[in-house]
Protein backbone atom coordinates (compact mmCIF):
# COMPACT_ATOMS: atom_id res chain seq x y z
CA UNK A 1 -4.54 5.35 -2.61
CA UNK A 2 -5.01 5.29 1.19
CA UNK A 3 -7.19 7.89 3.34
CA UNK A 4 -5.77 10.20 5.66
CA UNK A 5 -7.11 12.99 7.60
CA UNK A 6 -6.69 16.45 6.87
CA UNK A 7 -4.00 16.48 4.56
CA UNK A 8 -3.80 19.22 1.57
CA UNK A 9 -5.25 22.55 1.74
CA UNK A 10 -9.20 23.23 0.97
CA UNK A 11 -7.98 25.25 -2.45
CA UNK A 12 -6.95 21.51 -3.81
CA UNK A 13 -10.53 20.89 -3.83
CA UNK A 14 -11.36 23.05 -6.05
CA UNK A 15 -8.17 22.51 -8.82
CA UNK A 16 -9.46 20.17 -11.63
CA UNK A 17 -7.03 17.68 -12.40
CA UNK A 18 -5.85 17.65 -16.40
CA UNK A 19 -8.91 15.76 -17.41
CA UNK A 20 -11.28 18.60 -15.64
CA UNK A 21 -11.97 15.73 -12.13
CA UNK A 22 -11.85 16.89 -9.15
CA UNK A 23 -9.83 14.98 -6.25
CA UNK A 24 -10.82 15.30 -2.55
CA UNK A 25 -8.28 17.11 -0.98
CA UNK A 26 -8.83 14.28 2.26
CA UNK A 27 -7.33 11.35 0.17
CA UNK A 28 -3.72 10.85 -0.01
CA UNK A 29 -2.67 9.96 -3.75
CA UNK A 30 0.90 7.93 -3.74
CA UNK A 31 1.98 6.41 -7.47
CA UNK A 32 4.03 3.72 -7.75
CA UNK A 33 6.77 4.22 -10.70
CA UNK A 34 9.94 1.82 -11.98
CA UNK A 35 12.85 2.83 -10.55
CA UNK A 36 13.48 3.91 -13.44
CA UNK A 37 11.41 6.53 -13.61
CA UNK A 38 11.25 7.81 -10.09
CA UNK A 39 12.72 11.09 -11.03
CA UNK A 40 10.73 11.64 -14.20
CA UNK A 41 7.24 10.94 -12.47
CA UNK A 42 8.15 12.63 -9.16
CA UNK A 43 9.15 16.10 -11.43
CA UNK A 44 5.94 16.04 -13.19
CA UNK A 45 3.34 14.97 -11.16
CA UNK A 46 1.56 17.73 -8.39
CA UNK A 47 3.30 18.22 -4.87
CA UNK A 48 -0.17 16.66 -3.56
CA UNK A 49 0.66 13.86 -5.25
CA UNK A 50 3.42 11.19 -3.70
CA UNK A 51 5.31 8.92 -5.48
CA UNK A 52 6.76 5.47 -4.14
CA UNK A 53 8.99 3.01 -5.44
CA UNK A 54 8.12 -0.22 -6.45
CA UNK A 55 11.15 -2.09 -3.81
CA UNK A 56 14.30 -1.24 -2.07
CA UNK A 57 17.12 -3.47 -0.90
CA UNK A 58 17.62 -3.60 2.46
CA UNK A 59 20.90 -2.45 3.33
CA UNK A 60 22.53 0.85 2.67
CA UNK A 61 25.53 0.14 0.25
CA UNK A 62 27.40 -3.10 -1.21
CA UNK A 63 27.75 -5.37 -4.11
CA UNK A 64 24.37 -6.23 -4.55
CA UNK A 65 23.88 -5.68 -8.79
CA UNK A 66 20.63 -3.92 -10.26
CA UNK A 67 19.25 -3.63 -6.21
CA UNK A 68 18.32 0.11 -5.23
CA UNK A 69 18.79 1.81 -1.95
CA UNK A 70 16.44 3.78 0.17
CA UNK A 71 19.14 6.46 -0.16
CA UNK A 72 18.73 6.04 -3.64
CA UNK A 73 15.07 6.97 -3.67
CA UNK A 74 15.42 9.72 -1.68
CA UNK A 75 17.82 11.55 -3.77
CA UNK A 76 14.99 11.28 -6.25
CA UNK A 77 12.81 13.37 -3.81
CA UNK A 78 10.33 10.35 -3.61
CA UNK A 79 9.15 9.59 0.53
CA UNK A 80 7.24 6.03 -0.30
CA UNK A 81 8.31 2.37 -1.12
CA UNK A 82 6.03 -0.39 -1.91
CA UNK A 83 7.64 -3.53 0.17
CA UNK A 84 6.18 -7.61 0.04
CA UNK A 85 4.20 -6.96 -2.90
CA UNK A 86 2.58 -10.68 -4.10
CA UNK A 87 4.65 -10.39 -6.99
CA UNK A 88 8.17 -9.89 -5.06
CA UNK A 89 7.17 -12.75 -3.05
CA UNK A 90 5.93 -15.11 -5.78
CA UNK A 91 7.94 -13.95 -8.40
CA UNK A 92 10.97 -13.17 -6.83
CA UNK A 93 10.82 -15.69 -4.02
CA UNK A 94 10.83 -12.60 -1.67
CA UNK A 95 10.51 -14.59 2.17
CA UNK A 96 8.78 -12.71 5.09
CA UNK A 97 12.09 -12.14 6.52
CA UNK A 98 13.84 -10.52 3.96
CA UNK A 99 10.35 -8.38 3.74
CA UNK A 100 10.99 -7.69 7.23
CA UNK A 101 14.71 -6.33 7.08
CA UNK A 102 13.89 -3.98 3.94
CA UNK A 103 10.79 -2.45 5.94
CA UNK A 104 13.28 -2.73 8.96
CA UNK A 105 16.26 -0.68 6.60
CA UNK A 106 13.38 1.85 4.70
CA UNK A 107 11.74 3.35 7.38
CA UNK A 108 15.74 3.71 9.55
CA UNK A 109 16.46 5.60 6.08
CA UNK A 110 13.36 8.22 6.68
CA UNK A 111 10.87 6.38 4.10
CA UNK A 112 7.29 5.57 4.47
CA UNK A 113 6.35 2.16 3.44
CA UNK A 114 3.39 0.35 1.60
CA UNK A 115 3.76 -2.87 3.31
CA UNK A 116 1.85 -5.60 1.48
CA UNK A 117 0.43 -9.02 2.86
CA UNK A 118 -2.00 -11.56 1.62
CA UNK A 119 -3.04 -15.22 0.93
CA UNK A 120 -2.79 -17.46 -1.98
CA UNK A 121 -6.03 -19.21 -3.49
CA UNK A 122 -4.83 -22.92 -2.32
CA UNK A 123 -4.23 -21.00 1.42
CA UNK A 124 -7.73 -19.53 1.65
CA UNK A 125 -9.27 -22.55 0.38
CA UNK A 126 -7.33 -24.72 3.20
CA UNK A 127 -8.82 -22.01 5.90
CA UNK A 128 -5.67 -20.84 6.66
CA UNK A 129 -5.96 -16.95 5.18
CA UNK A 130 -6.01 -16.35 9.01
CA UNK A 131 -2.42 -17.85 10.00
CA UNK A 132 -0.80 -16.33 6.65
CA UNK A 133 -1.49 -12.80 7.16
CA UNK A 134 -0.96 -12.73 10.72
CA UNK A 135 2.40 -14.07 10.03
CA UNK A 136 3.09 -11.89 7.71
CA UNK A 137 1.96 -8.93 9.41
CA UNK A 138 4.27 -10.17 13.16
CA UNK A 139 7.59 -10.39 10.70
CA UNK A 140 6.71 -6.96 9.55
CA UNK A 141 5.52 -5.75 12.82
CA UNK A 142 8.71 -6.94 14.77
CA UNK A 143 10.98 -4.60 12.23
CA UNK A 144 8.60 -1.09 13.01
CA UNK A 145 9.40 1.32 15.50
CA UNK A 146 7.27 4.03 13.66
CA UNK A 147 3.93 3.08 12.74
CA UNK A 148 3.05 6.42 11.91
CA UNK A 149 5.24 5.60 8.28
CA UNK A 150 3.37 2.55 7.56
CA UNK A 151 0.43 1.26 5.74
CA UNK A 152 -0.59 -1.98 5.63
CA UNK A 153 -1.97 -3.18 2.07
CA UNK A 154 -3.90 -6.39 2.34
CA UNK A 155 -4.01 -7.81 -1.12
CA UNK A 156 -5.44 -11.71 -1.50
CA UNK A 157 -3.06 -12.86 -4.13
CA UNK A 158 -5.80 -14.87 -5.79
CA UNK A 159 -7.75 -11.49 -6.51
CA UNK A 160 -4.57 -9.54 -8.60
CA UNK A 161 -4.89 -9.31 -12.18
CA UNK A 162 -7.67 -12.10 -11.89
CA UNK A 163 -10.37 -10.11 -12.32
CA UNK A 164 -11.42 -11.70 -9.35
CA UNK A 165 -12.35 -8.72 -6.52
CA UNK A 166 -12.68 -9.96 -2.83
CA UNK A 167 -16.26 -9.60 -2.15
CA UNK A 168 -16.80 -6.33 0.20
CA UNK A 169 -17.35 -8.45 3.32
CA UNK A 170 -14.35 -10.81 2.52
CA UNK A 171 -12.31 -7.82 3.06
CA UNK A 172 -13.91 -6.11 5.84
CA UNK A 173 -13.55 -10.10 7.69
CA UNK A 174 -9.75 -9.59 6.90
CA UNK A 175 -9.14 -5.89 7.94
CA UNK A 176 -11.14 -6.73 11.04
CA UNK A 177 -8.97 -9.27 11.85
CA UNK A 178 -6.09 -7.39 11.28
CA UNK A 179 -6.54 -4.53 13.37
CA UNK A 180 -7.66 -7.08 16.10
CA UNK A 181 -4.02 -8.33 15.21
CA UNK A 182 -2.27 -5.08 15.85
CA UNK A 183 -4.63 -4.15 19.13
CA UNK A 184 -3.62 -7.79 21.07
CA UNK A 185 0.01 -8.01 19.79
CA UNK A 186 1.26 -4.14 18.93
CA UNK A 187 -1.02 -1.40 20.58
CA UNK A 188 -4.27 -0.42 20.90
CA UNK A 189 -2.83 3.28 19.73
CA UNK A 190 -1.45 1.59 16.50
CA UNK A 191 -4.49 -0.63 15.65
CA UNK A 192 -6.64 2.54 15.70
CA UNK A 193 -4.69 4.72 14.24
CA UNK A 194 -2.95 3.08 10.81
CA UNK A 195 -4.37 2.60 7.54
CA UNK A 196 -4.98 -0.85 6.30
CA UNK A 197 -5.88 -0.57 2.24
CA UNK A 198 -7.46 -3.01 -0.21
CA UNK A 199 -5.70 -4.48 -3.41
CA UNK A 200 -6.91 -7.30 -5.72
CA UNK A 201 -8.62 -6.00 -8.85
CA UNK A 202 -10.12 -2.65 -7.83
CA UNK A 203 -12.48 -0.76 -10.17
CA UNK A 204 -14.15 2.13 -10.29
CA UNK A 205 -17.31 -0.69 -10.22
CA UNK A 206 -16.13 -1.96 -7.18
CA UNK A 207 -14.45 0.89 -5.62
CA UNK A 208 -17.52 2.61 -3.76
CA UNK A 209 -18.88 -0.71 -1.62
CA UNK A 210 -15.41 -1.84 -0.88
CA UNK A 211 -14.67 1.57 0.28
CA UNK A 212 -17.73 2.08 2.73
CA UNK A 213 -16.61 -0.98 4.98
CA UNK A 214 -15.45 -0.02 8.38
CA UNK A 215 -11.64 -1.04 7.90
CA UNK A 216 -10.90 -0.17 4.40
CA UNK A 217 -9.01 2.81 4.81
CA UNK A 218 -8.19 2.89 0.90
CA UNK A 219 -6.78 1.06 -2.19
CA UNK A 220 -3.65 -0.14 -3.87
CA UNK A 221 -4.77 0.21 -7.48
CA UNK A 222 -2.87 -2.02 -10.18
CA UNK A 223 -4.22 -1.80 -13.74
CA UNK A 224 -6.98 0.51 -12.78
CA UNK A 225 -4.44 3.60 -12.04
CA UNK A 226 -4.32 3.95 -15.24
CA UNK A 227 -7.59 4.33 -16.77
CA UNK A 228 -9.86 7.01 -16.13
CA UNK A 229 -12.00 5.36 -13.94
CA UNK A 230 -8.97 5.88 -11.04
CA UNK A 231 -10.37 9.15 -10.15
CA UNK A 232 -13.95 7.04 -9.10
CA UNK A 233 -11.10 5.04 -7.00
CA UNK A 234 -9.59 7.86 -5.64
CA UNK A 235 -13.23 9.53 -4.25
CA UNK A 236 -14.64 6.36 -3.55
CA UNK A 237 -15.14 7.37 0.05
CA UNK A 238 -16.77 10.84 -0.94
C-alpha cells in the first residue's frame, strides 16, 4: 500500500468494499499475486485496485526456464512488479546487481516497480544498516531514468515474518536517511517527490504510529493483506 495524491475519483469514497469498509480514495492499493495468478486476481479485483507481480527476469526473451518477462506481465494487464524483495535476495541469492538490471529491464518495458531494500539483524547490530541500504538504493538508483515509476520499500529483513515491527522512530531514522540519500546523490526533485513505504510485520496495531511519521509514505503488507485488519493498514493515514 503506498500513498499517492489525488488518485481515484471522490465516488470511491463512498463504495463499501465486500466486507461493508470503506477505502480512502487517496491511497493507492497494489496486490502482489504468483505469477500464476496474475490474470485471475487482476480480472477480479476493482480497476482502483493494482496488481503487481511478485519478480520479473530481466531481459526480454531467451532460454531462461520458469523466469517471467515484463512483457509477460503486461499481457496480463498488470502495471506493477515487486523487485529485491528480502526473500529473492536471501532465498534466491538475488545480488544488488542483478536487482539493478531487472529494475533497469521493468521500467524500459513500461512497468512500475516496488523496489525493495533493507538490512539483516547481524548488519544493524554491526552499525552498518546505514552503508547497506545506501548501497542498495545507488545500484538501484544508477538503473532509473523515471522515478516517477518507482517506489522504494524499505523493509529491515530482521522485522519480516518475525513478528518483530521496527519501532516507529527506527523507521522514520531510515526513511530520513534515505531521502537525504536521493536529495545529495539523485535530485532534490526526486527525494521530494517519491514514495518510500514500510515493510517488516505491519498490523493494523502498528499501522497508525508507523504511518504518522514524516517519511512513511505507506506499507508493503505481507501476512497482514490478508486478514481483515488490512483495511486499518490501508487508512492508516486517515
Amino acid at each position: 500500500m503506498s500513498r499517492t495524491a489525488g488518485s481515484g475519483e471522490p465516488k470511491d469514497s463512498d463504495r463499501p468494499s465486500r466486507n461493508g469498509a470503506k477505502v480512502d480514495p487517496n491511497v493507492e492499493v497494489v496486490c502482489g499475486a504468483p505469477a500464476i495468478y496474475l490474470d485471475f486476481v487482476r480480472t477480479k479485483l476493482d480497476a482502483k485496485f493494482g496488481v503487481a507481480a511478485q519478480n520479473c527476469y530481466k531481459v526480454a526473451k531467451g532460454a531462461f526456464t520458469g523466469e517471467i518477462s515484463p512483457a509477460m506481465i503486461k499481457d496480463c494487464g498488470v502495471k506493477w512488479v515487486i523487485l529485491g524483495h528480502s526473500e529473492r535476495r536471501h532465498v534466491f541469492g538475488e545480488s544488488d546487481e542483478l536487482i539493478g538490471q531487472k529494475t533497469a529491464h521493468a521500467l524500459e518495458s513500461g512497468l512500475g516497480v516496488i523496489a525493495c531494500i533493507g538490512e539483516k539483524l547481524d548488519e544493524r547490530e554491526g552499525g552498518i544498516t546505514e552503508k547497506v541500504v545506501f548501497d542498495q538504493t545507488k545500484v538501484i538508483a544508477d538503473n532509473v531514468k523515471d522515478w516517477s515509476k518507482v517506489v522504494l520499500a524499505y523493509e529491515p529483513v530482521w522485522a519480516i515474518g518475525t513478528g518483530k515491527t521496527a519501532s516507529p522512530q527506527q523507521a522514520q531514522e531510515v526513511h530520513e536517511k534515505l531521502r537525504g540519500w536521493l536529495k545529495k546523490n539523485v535530485s532534490e526533485a526526486v527525494a521530494n517527490s517519491v514514495r518510500i513505504i514500510y515493510g517488516g510485520s505491519v498490523t493494523g496495531a502498528t499501522c497508525k504510529e508507523l504511518a504518522s511519521q514524516k517519511d512513511v509514505d505507506g506499507f508493503l503488507v505481507g501476512g497482514a493483506s490478508l486478514k481483515p485488519e488490512f483495511i486499518e493498514i490501508i487508512n492508516a493515514k486517515v
